[in-house]
PDB file of N, CA and C in Angstrom:
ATOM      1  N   UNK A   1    -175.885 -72.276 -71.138  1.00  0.00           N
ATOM      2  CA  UNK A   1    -177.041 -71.524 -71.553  1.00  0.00           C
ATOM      3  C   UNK A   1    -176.630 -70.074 -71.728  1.00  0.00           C
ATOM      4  N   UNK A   2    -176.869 -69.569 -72.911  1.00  0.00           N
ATOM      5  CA  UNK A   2    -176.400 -67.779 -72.837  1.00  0.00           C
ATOM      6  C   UNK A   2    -177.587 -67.031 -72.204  1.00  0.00           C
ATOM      7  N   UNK A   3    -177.149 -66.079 -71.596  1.00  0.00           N
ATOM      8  CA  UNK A   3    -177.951 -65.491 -71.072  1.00  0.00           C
ATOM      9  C   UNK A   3    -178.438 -64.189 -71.330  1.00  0.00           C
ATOM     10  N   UNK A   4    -179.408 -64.095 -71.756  1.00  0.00           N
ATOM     11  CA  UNK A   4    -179.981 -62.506 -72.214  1.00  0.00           C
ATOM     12  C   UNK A   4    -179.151 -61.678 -71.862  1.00  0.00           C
ATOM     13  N   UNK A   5    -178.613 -60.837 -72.600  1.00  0.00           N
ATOM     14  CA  UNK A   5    -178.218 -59.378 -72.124  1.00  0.00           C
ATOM     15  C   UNK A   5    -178.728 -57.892 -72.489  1.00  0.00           C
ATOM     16  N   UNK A   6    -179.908 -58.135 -73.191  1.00  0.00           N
ATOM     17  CA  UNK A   6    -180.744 -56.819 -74.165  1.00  0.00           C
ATOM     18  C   UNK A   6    -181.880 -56.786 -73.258  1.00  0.00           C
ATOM     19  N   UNK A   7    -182.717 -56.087 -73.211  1.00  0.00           N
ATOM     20  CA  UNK A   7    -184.083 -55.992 -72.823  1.00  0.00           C
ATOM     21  C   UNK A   7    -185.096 -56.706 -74.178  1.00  0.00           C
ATOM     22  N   UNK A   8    -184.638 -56.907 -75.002  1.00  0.00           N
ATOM     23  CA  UNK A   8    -185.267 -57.573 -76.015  1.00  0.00           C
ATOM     24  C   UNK A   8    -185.110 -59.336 -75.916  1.00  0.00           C
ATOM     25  N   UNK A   9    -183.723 -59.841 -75.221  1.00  0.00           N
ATOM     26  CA  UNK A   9    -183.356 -60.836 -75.091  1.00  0.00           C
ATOM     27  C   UNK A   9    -184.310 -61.121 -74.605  1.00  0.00           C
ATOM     28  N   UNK A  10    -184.177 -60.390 -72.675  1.00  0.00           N
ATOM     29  CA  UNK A  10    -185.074 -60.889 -71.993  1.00  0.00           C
ATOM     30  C   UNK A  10    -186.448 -61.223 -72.277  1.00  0.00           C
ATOM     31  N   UNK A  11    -186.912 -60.628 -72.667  1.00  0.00           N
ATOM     32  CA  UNK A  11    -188.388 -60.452 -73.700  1.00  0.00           C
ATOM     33  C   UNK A  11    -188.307 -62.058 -74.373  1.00  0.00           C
ATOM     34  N   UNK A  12    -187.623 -62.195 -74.890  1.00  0.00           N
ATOM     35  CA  UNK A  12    -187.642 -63.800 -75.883  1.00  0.00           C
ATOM     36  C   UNK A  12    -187.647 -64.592 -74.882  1.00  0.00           C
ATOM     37  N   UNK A  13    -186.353 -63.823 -73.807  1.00  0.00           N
ATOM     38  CA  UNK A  13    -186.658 -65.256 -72.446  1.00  0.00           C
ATOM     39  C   UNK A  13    -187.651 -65.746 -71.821  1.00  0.00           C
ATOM     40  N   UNK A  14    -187.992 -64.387 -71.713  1.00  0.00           N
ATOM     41  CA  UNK A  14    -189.438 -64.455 -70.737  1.00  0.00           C
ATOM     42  C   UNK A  14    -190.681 -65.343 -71.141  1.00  0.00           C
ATOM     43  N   UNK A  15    -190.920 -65.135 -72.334  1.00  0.00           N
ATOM     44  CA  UNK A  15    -191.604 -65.915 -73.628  1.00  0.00           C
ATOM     45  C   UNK A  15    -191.141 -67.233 -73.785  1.00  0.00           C
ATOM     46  N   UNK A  16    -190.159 -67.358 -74.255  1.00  0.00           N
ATOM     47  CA  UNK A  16    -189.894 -68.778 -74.238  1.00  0.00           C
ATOM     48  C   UNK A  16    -190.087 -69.621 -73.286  1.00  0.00           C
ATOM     49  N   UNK A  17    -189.550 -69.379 -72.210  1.00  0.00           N
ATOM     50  CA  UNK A  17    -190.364 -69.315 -70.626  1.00  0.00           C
ATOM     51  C   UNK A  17    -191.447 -70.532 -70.442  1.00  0.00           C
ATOM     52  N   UNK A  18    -192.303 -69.378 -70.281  1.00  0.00           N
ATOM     53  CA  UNK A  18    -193.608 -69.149 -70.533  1.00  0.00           C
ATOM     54  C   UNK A  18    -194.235 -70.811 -71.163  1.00  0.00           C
ATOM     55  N   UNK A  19    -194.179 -70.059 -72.677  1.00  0.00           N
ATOM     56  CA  UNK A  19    -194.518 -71.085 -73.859  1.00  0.00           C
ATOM     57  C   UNK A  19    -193.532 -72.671 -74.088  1.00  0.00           C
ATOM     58  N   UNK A  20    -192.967 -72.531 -73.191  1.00  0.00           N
ATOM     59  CA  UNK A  20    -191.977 -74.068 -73.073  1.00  0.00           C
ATOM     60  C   UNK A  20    -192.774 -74.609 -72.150  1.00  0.00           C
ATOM     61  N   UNK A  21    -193.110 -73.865 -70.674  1.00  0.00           N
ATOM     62  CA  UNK A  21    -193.863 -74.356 -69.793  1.00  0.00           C
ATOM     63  C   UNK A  21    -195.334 -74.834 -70.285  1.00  0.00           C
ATOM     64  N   UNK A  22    -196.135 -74.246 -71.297  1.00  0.00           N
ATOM     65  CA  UNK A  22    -197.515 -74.655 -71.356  1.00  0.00           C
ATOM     66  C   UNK A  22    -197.129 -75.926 -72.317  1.00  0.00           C
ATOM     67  N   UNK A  23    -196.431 -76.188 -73.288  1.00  0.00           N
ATOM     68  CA  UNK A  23    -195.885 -76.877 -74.111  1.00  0.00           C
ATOM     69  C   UNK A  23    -195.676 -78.322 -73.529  1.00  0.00           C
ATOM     70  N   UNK A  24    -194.923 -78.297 -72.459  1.00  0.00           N
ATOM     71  CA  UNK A  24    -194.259 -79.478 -71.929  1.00  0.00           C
ATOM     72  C   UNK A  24    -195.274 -79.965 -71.106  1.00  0.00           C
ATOM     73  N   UNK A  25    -196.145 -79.001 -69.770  1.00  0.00           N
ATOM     74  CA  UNK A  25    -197.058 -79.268 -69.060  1.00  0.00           C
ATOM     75  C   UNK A  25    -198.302 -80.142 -69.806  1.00  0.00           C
ATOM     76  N   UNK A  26    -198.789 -79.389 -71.308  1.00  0.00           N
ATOM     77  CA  UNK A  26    -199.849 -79.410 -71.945  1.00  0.00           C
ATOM     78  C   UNK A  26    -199.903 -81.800 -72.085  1.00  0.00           C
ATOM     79  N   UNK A  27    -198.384 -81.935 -72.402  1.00  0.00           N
ATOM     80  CA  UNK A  27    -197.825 -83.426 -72.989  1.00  0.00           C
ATOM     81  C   UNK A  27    -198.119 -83.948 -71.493  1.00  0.00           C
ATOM     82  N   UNK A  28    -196.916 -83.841 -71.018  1.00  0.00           N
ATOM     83  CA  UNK A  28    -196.035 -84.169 -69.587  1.00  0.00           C
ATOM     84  C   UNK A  28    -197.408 -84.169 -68.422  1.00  0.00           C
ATOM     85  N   UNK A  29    -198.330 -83.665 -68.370  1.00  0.00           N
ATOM     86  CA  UNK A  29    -199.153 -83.483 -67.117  1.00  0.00           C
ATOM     87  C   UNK A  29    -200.904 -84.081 -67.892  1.00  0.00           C
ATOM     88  N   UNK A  30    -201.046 -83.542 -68.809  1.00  0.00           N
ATOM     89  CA  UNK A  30    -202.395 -83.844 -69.400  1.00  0.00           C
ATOM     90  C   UNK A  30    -202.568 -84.736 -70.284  1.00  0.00           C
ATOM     91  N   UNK A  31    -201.916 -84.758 -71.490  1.00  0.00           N
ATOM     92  CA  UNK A  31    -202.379 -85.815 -72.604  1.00  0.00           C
ATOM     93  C   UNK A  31    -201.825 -87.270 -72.132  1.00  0.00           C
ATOM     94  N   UNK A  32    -200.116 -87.420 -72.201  1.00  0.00           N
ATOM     95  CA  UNK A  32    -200.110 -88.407 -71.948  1.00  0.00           C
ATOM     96  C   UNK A  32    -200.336 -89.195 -70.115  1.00  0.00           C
ATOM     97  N   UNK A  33    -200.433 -88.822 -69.880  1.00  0.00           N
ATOM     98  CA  UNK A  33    -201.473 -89.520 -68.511  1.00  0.00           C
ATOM     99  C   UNK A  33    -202.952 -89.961 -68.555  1.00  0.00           C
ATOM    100  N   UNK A  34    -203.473 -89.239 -69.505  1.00  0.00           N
ATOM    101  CA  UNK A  34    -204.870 -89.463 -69.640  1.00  0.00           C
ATOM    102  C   UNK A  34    -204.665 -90.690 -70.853  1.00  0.00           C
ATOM    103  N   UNK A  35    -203.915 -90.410 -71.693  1.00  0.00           N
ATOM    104  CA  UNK A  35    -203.798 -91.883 -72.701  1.00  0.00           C
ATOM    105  C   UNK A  35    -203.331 -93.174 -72.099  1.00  0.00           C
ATOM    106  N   UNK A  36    -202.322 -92.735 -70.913  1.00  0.00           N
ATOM    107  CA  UNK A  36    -202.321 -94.145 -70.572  1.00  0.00           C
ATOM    108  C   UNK A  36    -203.100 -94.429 -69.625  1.00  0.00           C
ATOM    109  N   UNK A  37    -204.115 -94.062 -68.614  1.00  0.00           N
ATOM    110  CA  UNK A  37    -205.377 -94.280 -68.042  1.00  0.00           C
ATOM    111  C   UNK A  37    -206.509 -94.816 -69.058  1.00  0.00           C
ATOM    112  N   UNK A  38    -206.627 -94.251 -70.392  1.00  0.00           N
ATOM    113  CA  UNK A  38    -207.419 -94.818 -71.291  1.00  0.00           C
ATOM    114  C   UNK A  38    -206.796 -95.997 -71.825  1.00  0.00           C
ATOM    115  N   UNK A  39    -205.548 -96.267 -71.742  1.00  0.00           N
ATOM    116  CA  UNK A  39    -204.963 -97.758 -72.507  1.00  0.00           C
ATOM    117  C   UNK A  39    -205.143 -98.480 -71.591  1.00  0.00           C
ATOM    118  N   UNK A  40    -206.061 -98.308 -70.097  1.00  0.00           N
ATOM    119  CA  UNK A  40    -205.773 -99.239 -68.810  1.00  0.00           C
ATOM    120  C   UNK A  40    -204.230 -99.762 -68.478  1.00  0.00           C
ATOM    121  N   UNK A  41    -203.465 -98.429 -68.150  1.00  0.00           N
ATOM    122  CA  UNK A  41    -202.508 -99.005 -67.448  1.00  0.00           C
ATOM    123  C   UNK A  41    -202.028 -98.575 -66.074  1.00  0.00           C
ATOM    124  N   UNK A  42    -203.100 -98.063 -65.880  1.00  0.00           N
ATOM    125  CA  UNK A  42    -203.501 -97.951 -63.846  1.00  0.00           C
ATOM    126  C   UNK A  42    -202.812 -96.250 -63.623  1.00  0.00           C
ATOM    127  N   UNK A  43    -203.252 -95.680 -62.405  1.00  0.00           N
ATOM    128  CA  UNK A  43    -202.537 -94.504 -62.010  1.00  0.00           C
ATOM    129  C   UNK A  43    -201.211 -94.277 -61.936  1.00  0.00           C
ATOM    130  N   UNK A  44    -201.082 -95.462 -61.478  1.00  0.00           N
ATOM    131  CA  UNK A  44    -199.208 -95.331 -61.177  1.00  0.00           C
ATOM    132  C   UNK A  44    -198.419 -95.036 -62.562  1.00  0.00           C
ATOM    133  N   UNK A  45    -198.652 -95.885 -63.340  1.00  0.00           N
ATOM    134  CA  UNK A  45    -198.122 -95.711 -64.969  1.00  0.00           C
ATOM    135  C   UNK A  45    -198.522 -94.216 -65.673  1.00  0.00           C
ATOM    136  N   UNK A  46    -199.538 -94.095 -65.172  1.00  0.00           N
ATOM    137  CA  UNK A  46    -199.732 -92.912 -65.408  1.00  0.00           C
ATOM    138  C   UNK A  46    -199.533 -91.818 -65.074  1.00  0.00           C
ATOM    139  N   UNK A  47    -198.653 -91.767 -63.296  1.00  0.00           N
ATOM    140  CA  UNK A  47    -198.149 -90.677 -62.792  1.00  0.00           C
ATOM    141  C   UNK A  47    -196.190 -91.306 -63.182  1.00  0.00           C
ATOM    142  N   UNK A  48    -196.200 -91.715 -62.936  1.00  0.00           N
ATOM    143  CA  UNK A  48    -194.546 -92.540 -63.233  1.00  0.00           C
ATOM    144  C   UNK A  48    -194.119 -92.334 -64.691  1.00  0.00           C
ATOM    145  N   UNK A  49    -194.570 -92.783 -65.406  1.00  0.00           N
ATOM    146  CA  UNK A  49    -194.113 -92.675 -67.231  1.00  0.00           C
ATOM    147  C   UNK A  49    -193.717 -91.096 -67.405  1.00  0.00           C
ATOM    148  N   UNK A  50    -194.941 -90.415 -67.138  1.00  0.00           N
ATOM    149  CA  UNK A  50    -194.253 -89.215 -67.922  1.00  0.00           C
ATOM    150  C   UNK A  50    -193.195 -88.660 -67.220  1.00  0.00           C
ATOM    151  N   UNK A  51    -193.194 -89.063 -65.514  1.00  0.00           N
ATOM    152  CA  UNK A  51    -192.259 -88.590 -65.205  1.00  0.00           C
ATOM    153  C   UNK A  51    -191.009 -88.456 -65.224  1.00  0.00           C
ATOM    154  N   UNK A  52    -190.943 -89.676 -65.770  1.00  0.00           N
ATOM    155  CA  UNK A  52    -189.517 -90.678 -66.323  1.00  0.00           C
ATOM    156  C   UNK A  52    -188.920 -90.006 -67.698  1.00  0.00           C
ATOM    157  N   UNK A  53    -190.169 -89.861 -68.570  1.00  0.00           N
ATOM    158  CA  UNK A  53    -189.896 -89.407 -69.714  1.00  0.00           C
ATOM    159  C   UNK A  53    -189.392 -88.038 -69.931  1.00  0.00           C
ATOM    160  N   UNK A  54    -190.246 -87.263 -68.481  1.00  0.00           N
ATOM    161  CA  UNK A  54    -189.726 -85.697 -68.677  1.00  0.00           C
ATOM    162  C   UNK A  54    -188.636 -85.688 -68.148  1.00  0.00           C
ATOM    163  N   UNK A  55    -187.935 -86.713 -67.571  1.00  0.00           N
ATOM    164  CA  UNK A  55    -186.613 -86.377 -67.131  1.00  0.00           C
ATOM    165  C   UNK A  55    -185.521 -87.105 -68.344  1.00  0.00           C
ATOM    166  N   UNK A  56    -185.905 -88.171 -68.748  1.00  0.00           N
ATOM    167  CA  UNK A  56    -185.214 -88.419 -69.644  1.00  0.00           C
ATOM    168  C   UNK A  56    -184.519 -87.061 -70.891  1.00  0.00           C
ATOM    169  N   UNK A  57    -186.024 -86.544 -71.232  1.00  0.00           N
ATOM    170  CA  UNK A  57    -186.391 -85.448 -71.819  1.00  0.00           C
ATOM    171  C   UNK A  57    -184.970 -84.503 -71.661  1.00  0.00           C
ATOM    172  N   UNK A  58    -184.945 -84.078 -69.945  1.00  0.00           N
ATOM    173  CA  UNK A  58    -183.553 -83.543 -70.077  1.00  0.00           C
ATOM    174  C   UNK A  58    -182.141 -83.863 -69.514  1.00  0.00           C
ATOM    175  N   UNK A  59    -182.474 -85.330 -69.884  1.00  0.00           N
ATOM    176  CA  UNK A  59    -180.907 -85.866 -69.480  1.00  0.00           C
ATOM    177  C   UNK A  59    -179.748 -85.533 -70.511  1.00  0.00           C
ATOM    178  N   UNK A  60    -179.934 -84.317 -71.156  1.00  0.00           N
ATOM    179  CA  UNK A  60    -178.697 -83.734 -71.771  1.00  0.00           C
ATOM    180  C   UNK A  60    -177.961 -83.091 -71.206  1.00  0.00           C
ATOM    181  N   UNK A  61    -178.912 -82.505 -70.230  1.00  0.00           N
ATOM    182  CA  UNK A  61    -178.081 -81.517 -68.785  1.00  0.00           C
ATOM    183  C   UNK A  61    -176.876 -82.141 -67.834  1.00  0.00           C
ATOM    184  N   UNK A  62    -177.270 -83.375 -68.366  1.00  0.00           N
ATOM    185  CA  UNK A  62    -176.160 -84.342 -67.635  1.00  0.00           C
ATOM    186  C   UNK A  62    -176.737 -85.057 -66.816  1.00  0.00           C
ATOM    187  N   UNK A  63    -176.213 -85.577 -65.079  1.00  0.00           N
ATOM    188  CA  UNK A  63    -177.490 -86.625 -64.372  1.00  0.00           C
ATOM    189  C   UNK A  63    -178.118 -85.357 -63.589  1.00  0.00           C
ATOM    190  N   UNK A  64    -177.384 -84.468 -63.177  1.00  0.00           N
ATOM    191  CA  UNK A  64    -178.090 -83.795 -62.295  1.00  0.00           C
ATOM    192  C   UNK A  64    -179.162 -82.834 -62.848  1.00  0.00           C
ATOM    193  N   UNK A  65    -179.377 -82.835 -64.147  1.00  0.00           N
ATOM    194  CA  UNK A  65    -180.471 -82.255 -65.128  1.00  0.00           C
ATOM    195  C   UNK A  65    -181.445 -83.333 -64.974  1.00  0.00           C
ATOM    196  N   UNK A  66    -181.249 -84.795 -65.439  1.00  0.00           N
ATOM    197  CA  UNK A  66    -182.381 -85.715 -65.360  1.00  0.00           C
ATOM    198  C   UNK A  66    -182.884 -86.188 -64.250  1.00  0.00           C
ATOM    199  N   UNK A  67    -182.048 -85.850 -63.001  1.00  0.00           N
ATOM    200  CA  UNK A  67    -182.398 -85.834 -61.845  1.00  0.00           C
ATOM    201  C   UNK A  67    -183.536 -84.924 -61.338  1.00  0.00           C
ATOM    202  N   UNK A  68    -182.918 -83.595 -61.410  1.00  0.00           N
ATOM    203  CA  UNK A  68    -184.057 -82.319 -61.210  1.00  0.00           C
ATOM    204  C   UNK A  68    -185.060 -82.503 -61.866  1.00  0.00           C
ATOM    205  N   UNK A  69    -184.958 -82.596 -63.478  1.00  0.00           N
ATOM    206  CA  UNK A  69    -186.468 -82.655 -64.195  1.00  0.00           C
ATOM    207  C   UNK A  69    -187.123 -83.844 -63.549  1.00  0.00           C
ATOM    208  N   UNK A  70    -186.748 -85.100 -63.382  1.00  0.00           N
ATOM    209  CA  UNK A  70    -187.372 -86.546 -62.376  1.00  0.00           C
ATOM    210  C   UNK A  70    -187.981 -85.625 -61.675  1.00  0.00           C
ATOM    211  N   UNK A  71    -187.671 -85.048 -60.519  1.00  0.00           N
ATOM    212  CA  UNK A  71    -188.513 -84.665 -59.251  1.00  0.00           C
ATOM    213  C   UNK A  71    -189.149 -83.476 -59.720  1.00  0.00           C
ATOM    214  N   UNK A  72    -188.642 -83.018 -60.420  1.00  0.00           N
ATOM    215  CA  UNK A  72    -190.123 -81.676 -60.588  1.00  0.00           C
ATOM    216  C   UNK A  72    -191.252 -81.709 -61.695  1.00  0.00           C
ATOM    217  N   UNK A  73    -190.496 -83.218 -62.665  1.00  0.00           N
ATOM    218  CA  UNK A  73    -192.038 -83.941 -63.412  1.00  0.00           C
ATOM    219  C   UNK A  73    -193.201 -84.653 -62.255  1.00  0.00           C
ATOM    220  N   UNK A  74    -192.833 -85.115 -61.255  1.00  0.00           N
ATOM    221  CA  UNK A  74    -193.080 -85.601 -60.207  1.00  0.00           C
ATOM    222  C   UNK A  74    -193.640 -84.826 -59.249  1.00  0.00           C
ATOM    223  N   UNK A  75    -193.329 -83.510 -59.356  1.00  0.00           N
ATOM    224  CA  UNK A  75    -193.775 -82.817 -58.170  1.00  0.00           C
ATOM    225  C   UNK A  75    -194.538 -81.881 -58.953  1.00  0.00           C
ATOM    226  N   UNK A  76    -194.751 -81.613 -60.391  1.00  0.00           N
ATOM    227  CA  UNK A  76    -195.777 -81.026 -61.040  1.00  0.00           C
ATOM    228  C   UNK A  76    -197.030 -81.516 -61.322  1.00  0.00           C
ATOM    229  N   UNK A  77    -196.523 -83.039 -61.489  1.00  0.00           N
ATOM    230  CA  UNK A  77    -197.844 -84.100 -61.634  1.00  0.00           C
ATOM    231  C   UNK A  77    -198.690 -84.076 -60.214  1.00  0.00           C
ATOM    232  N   UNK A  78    -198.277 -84.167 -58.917  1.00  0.00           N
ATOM    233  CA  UNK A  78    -198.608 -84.247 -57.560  1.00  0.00           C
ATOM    234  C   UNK A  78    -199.842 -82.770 -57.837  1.00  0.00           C
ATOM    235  N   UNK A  79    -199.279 -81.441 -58.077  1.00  0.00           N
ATOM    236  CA  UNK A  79    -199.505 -80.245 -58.268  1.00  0.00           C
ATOM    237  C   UNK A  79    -200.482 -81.054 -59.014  1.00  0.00           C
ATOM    238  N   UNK A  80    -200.718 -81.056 -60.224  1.00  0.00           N
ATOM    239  CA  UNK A  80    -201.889 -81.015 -61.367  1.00  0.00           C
ATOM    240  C   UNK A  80    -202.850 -82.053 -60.676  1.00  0.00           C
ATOM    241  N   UNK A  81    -202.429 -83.234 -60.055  1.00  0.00           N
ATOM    242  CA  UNK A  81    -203.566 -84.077 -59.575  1.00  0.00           C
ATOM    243  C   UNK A  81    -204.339 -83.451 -58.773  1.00  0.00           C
ATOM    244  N   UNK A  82    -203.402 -82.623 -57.667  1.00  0.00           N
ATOM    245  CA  UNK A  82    -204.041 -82.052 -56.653  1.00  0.00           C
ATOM    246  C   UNK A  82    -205.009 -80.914 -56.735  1.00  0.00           C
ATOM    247  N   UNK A  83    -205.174 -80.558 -57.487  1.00  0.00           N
ATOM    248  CA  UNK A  83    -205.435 -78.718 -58.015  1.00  0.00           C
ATOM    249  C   UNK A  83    -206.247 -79.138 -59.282  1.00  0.00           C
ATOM    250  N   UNK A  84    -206.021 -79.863 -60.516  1.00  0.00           N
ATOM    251  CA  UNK A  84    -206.820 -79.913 -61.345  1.00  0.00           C
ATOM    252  C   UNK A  84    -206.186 -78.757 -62.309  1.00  0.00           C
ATOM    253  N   UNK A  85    -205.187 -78.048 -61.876  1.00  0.00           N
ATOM    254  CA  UNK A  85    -205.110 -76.854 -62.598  1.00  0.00           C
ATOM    255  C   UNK A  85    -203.708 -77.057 -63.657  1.00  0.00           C
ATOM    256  N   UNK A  86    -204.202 -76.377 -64.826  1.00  0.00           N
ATOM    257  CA  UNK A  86    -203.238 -77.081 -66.059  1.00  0.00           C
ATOM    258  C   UNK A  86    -202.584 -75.567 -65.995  1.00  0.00           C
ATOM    259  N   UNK A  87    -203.407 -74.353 -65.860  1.00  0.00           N
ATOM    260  CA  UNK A  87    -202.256 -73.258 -66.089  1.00  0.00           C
ATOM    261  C   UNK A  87    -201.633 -72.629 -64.396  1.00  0.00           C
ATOM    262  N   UNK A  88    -201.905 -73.121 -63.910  1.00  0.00           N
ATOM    263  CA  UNK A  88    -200.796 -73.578 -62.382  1.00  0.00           C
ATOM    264  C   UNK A  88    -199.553 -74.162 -62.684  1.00  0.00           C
ATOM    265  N   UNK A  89    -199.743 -75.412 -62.948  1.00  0.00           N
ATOM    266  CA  UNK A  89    -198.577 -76.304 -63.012  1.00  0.00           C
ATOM    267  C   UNK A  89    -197.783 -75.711 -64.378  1.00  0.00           C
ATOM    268  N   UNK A  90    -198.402 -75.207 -65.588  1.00  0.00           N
ATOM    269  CA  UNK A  90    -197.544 -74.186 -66.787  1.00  0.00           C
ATOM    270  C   UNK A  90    -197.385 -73.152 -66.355  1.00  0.00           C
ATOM    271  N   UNK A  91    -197.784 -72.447 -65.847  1.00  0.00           N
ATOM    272  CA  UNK A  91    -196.882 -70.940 -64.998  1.00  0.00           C
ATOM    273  C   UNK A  91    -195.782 -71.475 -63.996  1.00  0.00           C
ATOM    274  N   UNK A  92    -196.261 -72.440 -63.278  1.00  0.00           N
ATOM    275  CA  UNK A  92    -194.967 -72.617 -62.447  1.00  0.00           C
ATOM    276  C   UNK A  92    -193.679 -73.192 -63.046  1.00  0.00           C
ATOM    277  N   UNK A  93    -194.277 -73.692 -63.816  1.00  0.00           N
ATOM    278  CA  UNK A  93    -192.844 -74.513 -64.988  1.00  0.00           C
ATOM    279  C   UNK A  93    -191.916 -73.517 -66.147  1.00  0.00           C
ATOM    280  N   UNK A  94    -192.793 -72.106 -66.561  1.00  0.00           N
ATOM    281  CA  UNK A  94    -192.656 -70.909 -67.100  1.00  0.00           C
ATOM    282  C   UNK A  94    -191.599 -70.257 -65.784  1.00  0.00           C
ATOM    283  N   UNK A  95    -192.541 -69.911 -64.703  1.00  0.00           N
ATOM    284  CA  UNK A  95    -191.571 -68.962 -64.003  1.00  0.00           C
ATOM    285  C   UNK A  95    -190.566 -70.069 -63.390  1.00  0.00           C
ATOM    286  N   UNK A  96    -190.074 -71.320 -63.446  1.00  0.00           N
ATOM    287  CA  UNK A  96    -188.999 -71.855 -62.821  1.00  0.00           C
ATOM    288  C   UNK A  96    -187.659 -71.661 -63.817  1.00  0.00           C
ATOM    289  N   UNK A  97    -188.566 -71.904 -65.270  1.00  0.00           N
ATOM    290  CA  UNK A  97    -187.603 -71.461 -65.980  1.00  0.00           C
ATOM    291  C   UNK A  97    -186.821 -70.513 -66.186  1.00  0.00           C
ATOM    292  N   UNK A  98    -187.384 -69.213 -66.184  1.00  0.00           N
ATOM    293  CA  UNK A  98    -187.319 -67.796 -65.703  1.00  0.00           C
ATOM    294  C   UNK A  98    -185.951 -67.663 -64.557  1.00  0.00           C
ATOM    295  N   UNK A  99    -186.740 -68.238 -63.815  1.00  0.00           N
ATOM    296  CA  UNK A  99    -185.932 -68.245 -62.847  1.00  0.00           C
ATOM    297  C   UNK A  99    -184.130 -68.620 -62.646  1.00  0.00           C
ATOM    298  N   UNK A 100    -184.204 -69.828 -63.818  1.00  0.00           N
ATOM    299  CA  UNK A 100    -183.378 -70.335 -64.171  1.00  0.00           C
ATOM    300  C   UNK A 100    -182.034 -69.559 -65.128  1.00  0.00           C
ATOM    301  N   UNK A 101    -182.960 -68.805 -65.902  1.00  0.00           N
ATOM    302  CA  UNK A 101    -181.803 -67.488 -66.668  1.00  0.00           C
ATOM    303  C   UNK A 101    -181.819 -66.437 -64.840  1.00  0.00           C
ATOM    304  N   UNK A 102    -182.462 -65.840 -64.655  1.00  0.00           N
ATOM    305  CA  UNK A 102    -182.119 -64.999 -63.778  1.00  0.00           C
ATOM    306  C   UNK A 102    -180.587 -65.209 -62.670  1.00  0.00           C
ATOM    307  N   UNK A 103    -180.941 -67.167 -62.156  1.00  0.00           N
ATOM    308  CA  UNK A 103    -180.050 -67.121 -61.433  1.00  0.00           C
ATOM    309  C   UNK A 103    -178.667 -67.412 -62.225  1.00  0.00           C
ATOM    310  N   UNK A 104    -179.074 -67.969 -63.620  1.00  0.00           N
ATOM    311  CA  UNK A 104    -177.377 -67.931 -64.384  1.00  0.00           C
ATOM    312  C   UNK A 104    -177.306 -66.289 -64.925  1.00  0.00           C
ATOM    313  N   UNK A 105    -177.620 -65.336 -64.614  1.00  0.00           N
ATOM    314  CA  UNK A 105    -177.413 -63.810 -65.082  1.00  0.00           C
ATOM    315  C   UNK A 105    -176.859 -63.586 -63.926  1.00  0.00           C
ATOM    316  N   UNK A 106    -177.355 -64.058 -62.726  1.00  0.00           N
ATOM    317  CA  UNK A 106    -177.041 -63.332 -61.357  1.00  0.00           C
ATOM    318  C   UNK A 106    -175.531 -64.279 -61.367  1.00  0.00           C
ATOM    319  N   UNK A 107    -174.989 -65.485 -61.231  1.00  0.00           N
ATOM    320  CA  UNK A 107    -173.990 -66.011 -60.976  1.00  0.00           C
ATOM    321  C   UNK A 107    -172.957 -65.579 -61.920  1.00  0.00           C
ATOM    322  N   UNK A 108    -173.445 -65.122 -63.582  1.00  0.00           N
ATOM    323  CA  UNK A 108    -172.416 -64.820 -63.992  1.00  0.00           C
ATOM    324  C   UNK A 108    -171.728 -63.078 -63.608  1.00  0.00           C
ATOM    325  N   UNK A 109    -172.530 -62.760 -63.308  1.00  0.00           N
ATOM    326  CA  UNK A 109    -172.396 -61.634 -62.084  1.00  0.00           C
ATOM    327  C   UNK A 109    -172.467 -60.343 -63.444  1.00  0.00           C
ATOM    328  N   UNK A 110    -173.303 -60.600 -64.463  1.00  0.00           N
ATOM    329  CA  UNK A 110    -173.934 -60.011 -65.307  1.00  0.00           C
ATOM    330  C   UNK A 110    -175.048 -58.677 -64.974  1.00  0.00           C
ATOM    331  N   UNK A 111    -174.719 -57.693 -65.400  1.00  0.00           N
ATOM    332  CA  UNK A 111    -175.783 -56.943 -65.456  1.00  0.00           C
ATOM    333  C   UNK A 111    -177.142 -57.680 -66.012  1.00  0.00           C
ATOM    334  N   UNK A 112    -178.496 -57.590 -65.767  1.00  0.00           N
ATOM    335  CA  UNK A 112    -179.781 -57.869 -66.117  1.00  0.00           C
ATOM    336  C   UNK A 112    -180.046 -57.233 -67.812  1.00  0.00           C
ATOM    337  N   UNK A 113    -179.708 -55.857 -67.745  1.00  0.00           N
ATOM    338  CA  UNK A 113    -179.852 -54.751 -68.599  1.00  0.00           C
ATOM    339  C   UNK A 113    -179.174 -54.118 -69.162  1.00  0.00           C
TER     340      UNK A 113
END
């Protein structure tokens, strides 16, 4: 992943962020769960599928990418059941991402700015 090095970068990062998180949450947590509850195929299918799918989603990262996305499609869905809240579970998926350039800026032992 390259990592911002402009204050403008960051800006795109931050954004992209962001708008990846409401994007993926919007699929991954709301629509398709509610379609397969409407196709009658019980809660479980409906907390399990997407979770599967959002990890599939990033099994380009390799296993330990489709691994992580598995448990935190899983642990966002838990979040959205619990809470009801759709821009909870997309901010937290925004700032994990975030988070994610920060700590590859910090390891490459990169200035921020």
């Amino acid at each position: 992943m390259p990592v911002p090095d402009n204050p403008l970068a960051w800006a795109a990062a931050v954004c992209g962020s962001l708008t990846t998180g409401y994007l993926e949450e919007s699929y991954f947590r709301v629509y398709l769960p509610r379609r397969l509850l409407s196709a009658a195929r019980g809660p479980v299918t409906a907390f399990a599928v997407p979770a599967l799918i959002f990890g599939l989603c990033h099994a380009y990262e390799g296993p330990w990418g489709f691994a992580n996305a598995l448990l935190a499609g899983a642990f966002l869905s838990l979040i959205y059941i619990k809470t009801a809240s759709f821009h909870g579970v997309a901010l937290s998926h925004g700032l994990y991402n975030i988070l994610v350039y920060l700590y590859t800026a910090a390891s490459n032992q990169r200035q921020f700015f």
